[in-house]
N, C-alpha and C. Protein backbone atom coordinates (compact mmCIF):
# COMPACT_ATOMS: atom_id res chain seq x y z
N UNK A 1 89.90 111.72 162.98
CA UNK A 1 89.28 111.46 161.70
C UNK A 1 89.10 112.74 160.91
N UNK A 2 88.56 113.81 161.42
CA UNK A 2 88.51 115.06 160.98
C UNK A 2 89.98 115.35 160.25
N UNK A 3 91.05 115.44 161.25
CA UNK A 3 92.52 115.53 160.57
C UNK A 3 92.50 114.93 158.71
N UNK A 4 92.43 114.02 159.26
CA UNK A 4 92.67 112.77 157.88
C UNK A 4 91.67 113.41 156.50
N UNK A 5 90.21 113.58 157.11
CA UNK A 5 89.62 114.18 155.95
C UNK A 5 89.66 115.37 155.52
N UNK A 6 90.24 116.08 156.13
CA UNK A 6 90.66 117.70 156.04
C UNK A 6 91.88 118.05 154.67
N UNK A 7 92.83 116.51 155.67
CA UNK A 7 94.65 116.44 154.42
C UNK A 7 93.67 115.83 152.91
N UNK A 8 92.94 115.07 152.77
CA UNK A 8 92.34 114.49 151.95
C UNK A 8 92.00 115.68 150.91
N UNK A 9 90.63 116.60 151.54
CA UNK A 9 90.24 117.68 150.75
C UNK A 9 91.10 118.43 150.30
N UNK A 10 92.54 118.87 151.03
CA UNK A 10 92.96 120.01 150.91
C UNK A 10 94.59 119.26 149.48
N UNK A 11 94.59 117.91 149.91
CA UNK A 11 95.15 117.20 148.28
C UNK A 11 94.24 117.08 147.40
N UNK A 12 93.36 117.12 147.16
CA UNK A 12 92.32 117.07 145.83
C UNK A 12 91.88 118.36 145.26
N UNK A 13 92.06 119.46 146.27
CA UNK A 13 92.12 120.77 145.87
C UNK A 13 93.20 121.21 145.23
N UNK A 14 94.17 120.84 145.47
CA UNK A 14 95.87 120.94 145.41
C UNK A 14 96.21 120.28 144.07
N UNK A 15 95.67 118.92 143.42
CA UNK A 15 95.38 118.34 142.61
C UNK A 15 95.16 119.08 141.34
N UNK A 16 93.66 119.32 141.72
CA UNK A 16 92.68 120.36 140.88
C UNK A 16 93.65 121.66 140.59
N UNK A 17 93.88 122.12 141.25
CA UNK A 17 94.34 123.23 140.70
C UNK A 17 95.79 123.39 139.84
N UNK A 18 96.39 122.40 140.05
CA UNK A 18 97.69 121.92 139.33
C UNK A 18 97.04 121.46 138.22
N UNK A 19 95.97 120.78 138.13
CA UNK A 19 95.37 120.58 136.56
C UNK A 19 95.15 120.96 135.74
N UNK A 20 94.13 122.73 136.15
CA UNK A 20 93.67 123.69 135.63
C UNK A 20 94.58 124.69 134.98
N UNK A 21 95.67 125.06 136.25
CA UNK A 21 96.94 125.87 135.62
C UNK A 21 97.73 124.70 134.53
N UNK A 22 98.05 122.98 134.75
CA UNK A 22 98.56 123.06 132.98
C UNK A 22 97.93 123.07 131.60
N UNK A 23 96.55 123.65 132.41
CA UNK A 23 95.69 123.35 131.09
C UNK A 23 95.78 124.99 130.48
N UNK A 24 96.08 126.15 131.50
CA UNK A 24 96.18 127.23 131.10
C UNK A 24 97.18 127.59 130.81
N UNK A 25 98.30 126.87 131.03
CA UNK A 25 100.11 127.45 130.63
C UNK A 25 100.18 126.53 129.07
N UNK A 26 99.38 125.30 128.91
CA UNK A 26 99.74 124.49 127.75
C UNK A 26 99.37 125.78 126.62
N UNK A 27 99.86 125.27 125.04
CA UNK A 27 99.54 125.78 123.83
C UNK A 27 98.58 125.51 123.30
N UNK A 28 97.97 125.88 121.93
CA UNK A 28 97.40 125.22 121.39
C UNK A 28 97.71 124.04 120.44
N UNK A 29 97.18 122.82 119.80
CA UNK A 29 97.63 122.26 118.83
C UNK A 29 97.20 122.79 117.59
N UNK A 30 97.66 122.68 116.40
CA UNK A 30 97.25 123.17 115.26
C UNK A 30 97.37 121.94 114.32
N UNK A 31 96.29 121.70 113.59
CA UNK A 31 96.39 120.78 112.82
C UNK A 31 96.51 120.75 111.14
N UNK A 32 97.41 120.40 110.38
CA UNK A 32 97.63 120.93 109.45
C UNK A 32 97.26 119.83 107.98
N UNK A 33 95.82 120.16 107.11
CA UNK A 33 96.17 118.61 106.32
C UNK A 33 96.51 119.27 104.97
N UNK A 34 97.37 119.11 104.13
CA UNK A 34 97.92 119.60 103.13
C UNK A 34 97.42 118.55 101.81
N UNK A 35 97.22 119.19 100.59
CA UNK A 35 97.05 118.54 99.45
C UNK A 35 97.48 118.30 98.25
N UNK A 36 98.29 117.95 98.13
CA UNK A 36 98.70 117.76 96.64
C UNK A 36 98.65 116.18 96.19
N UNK A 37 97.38 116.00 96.04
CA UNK A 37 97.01 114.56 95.44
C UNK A 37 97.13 114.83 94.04
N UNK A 38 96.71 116.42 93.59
CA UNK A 38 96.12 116.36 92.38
C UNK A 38 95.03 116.66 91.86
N UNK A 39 94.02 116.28 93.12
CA UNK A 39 92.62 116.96 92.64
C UNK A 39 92.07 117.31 93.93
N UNK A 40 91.14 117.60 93.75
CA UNK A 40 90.19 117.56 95.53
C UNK A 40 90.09 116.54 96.19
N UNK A 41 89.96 116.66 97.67
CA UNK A 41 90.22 115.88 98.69
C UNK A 41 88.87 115.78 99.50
N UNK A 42 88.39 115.35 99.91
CA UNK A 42 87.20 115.64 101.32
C UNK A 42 87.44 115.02 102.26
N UNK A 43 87.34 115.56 103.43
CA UNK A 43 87.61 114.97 105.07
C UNK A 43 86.54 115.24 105.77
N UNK A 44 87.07 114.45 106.76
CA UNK A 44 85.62 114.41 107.94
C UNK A 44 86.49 114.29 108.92
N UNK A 45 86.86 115.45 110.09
CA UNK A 45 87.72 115.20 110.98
C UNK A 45 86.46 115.33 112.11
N UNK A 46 87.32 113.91 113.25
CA UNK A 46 86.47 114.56 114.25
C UNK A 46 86.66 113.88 115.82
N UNK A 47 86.96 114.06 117.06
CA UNK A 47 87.09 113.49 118.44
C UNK A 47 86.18 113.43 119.26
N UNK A 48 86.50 112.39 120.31
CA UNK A 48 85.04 111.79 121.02
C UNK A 48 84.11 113.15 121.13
N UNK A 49 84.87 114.78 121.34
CA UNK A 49 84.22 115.66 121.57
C UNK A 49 83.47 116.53 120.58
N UNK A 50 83.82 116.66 119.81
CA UNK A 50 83.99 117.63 118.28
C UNK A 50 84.12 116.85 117.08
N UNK A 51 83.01 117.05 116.35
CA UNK A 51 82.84 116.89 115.13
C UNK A 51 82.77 118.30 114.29
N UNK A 52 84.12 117.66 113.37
CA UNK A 52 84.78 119.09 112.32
C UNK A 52 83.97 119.41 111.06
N UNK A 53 82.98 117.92 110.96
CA UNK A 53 82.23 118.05 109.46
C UNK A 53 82.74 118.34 108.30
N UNK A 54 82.49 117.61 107.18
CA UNK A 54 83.21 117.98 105.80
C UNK A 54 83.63 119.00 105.37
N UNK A 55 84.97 118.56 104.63
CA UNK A 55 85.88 119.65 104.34
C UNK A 55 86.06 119.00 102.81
N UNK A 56 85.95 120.24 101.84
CA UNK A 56 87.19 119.91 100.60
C UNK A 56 87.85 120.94 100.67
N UNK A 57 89.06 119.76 100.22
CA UNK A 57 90.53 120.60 99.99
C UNK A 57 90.60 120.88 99.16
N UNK A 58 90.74 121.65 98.48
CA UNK A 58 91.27 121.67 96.50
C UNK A 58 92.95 121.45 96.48
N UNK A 59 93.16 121.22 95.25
CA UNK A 59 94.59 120.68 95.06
C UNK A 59 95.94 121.57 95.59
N UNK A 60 96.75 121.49 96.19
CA UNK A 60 98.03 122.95 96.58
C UNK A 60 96.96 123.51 97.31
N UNK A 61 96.13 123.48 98.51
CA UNK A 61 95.04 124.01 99.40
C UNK A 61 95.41 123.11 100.90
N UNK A 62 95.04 123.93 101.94
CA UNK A 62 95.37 123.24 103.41
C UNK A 62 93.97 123.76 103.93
N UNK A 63 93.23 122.65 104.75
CA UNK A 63 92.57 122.52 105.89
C UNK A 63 93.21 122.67 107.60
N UNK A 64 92.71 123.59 108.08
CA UNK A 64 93.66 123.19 109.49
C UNK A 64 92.72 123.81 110.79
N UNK A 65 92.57 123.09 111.99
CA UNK A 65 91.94 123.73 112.98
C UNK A 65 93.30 123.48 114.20
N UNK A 66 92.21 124.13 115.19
CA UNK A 66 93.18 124.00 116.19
C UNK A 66 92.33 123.81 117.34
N UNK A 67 93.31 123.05 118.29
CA UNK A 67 92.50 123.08 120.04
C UNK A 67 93.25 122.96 121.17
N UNK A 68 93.23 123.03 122.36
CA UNK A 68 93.97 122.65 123.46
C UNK A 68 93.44 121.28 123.68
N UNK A 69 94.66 119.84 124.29
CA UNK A 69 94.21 118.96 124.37
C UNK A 69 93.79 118.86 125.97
N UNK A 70 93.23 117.48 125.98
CA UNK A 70 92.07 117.39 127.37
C UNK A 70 93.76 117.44 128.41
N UNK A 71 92.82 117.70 129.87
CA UNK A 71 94.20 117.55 130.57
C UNK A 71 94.17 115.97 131.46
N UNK A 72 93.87 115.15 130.43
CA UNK A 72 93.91 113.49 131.03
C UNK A 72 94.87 112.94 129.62
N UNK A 73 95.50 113.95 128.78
CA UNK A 73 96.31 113.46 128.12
C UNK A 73 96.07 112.47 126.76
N UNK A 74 94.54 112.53 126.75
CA UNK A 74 94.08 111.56 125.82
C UNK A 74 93.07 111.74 124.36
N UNK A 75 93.70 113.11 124.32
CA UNK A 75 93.13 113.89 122.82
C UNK A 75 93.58 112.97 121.48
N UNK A 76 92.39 112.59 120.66
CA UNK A 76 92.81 111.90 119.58
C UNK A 76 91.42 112.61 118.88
N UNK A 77 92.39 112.59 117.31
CA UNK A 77 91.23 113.22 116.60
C UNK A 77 91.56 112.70 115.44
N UNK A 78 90.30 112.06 114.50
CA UNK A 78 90.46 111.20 113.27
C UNK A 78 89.89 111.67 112.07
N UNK A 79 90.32 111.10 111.29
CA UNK A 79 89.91 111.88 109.97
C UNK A 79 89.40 110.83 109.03
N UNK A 80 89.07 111.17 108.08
CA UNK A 80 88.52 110.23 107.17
C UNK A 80 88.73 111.01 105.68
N UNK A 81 89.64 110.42 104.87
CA UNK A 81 89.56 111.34 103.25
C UNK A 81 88.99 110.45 102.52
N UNK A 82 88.45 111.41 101.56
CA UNK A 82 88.03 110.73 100.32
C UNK A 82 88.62 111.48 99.26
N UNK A 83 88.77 110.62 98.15
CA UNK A 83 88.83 111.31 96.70
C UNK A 83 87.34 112.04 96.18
N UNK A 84 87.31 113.32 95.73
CA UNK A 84 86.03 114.27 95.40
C UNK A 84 85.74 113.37 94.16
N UNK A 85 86.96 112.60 93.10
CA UNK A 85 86.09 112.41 92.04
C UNK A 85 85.83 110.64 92.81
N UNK A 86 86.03 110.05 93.43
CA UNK A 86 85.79 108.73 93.80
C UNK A 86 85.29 109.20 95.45
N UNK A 87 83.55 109.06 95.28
CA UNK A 87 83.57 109.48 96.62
C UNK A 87 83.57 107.62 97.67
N UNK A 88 82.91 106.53 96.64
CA UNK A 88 83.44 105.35 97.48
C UNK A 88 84.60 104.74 97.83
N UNK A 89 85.72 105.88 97.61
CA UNK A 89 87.44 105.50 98.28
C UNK A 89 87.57 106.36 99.22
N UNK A 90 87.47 105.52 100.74
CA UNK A 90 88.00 106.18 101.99
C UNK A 90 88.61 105.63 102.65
N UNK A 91 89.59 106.32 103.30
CA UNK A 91 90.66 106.16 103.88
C UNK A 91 90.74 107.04 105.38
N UNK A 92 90.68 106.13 106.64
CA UNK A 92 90.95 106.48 107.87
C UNK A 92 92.15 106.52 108.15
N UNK A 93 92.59 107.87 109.52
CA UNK A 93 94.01 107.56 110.16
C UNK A 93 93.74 109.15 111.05
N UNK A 94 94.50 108.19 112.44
CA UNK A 94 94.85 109.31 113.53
C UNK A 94 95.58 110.69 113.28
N UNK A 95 94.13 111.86 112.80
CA UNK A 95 95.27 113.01 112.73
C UNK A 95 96.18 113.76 113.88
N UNK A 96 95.69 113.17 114.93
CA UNK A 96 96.17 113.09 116.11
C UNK A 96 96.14 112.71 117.10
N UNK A 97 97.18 112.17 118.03
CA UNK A 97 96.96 112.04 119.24
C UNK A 97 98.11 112.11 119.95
N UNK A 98 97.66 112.34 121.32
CA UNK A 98 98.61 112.89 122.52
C UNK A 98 100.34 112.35 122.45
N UNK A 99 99.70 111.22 122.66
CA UNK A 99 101.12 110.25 122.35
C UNK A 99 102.20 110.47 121.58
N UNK A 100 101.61 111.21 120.51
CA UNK A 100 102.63 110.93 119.15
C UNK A 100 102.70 113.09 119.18
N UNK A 101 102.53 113.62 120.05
CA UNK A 101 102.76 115.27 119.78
C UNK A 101 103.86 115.50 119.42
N UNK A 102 105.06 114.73 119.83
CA UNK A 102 106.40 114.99 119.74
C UNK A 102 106.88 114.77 118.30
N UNK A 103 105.91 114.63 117.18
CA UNK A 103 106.09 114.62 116.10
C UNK A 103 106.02 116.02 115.81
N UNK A 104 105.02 116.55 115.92
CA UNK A 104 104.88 117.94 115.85
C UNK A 104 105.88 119.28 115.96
N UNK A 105 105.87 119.93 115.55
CA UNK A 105 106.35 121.45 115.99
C UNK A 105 106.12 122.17 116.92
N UNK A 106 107.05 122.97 117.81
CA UNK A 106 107.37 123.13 119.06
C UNK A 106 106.79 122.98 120.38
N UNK A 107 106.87 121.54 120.01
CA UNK A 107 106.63 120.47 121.51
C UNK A 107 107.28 120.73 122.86
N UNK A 108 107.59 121.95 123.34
CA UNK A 108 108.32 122.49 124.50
C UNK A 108 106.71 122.90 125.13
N UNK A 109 106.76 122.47 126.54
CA UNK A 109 105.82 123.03 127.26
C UNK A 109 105.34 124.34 127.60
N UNK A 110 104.24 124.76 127.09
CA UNK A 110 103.57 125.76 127.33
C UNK A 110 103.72 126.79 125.38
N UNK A 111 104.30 125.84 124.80
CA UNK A 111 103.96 126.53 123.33
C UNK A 111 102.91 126.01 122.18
N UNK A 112 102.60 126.52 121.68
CA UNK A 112 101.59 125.91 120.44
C UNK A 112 102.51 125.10 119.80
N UNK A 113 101.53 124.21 119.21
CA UNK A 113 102.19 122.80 118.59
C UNK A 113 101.39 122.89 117.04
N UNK A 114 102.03 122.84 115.93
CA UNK A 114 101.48 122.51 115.03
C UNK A 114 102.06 120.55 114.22
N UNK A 115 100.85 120.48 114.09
CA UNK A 115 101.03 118.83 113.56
C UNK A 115 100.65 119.12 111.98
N UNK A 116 101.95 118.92 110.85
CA UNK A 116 101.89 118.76 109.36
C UNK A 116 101.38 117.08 108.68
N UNK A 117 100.68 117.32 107.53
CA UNK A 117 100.13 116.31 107.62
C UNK A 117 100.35 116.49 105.93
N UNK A 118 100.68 115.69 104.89
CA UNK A 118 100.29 115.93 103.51
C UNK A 118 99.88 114.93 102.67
N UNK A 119 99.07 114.95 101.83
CA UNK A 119 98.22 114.52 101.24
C UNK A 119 98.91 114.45 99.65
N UNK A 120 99.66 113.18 99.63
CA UNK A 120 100.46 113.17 98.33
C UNK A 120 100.02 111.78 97.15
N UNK A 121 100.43 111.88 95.85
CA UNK A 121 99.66 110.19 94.76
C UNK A 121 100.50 109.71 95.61
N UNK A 122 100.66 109.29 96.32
CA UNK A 122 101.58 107.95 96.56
C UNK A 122 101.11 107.13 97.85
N UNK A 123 100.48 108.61 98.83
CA UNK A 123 99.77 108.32 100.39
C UNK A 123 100.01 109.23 100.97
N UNK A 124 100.03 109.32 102.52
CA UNK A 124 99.76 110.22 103.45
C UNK A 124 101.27 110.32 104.11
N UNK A 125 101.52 111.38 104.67
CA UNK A 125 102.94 111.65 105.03
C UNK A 125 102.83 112.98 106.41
N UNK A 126 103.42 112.86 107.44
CA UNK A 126 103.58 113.48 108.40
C UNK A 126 104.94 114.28 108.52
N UNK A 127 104.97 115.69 108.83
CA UNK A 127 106.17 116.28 108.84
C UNK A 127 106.85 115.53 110.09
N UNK A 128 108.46 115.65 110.05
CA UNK A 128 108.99 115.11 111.48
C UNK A 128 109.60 116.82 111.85
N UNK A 129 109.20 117.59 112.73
CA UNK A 129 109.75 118.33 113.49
C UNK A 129 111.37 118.15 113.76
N UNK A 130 112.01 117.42 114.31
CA UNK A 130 113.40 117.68 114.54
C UNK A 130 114.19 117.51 113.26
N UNK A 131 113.93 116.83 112.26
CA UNK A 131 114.62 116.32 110.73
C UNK A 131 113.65 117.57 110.09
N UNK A 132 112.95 117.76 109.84
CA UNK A 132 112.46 119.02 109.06
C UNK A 132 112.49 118.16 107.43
N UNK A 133 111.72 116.85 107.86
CA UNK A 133 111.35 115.74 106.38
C UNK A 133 109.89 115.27 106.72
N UNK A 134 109.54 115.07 105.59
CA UNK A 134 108.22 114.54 105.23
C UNK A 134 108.22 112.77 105.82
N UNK A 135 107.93 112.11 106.67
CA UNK A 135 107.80 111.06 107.01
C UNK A 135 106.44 110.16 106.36
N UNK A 136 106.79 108.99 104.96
CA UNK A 136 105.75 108.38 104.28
C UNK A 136 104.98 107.50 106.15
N UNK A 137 103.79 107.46 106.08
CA UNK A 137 103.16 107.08 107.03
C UNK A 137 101.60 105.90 106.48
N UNK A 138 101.38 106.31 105.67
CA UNK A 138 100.35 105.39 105.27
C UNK A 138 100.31 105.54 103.69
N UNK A 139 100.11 104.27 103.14
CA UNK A 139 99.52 104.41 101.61
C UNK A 139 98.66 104.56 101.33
N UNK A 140 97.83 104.61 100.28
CA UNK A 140 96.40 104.88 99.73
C UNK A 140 96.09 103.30 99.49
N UNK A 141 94.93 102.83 100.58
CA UNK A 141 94.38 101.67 99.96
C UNK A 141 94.27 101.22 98.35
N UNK A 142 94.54 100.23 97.87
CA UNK A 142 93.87 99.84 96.65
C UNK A 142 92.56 100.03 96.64
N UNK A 143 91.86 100.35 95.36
CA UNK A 143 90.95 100.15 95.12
C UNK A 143 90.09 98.86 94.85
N UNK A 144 89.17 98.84 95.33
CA UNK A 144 88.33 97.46 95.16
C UNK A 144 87.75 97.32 93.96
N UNK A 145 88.02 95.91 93.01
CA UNK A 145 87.36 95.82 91.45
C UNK A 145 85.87 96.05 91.49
């Protein structure tokens, strides 16, 4: 029995430490929200861990942080914009998550990743890394009468 709980500890150690080193060889992510609506922007980015607290953008202006994601693979971080002159028009969407990194810029293991994001009249748009194009991704809700 000793045997058995010994191989046990010495795989969960073995585990652990394979965890820690890809959490120290990974990059950082960089998050990028770009503006050209036209006027000012305000966001509220923020994940189960970190709250980013309000941001304005001014027009041709970028907001951007950065972090290493968790090593359970399940980093998501959300945002919320508003228009500065309409502050009751908001609009939610995933500025990131794990799943979708491979959108991003240099998604090779162990490099920093930046995720483009822009803020255009028409809606929201994500850079695609391998095409080096603006991908339309969400519209701007209508406004309510």
């Amino acid at each position: 029995m000793r045997g058995i709980n010994q191989l046990v500890l010495e795989l969960l150690t073995l585990l652990l430490l394979l965890c820690e080193a890809r959490v120290l060889v990974s990059g950082r992510t960089h998050v990028h929200l770009q503006n050209k609506v036209g006027s000012d922007v305000i966001v509220h980015c923020k994940s189960k861990d970190d709250d980013l607290g309000l941001h304005t953008i001014s027009n041709e202006q970028e907001y951007q942080w950065s972090f290493k994601p968790n090593i359970f693979e399940t980093t998501l971080f959300y945002c919320y914009v508003s228009w500065a002159r309409a502050p009751d028009f908001s609009f939610g969407f995933e500025a990131y998550n794990f799943r979708d990194r491979f959108s991003c810029t240099g998604s090779n293991k162990g490099s920093n990743h930046d995720c483009y994001w822009l803020f255009a009249p028409d809606g929201v748009y994500l850079s695609d890394a391998e095409t080096n194009t603006w991908n339309f991704r969400y519209p701007w809700p209508k406004p309510t009468p």
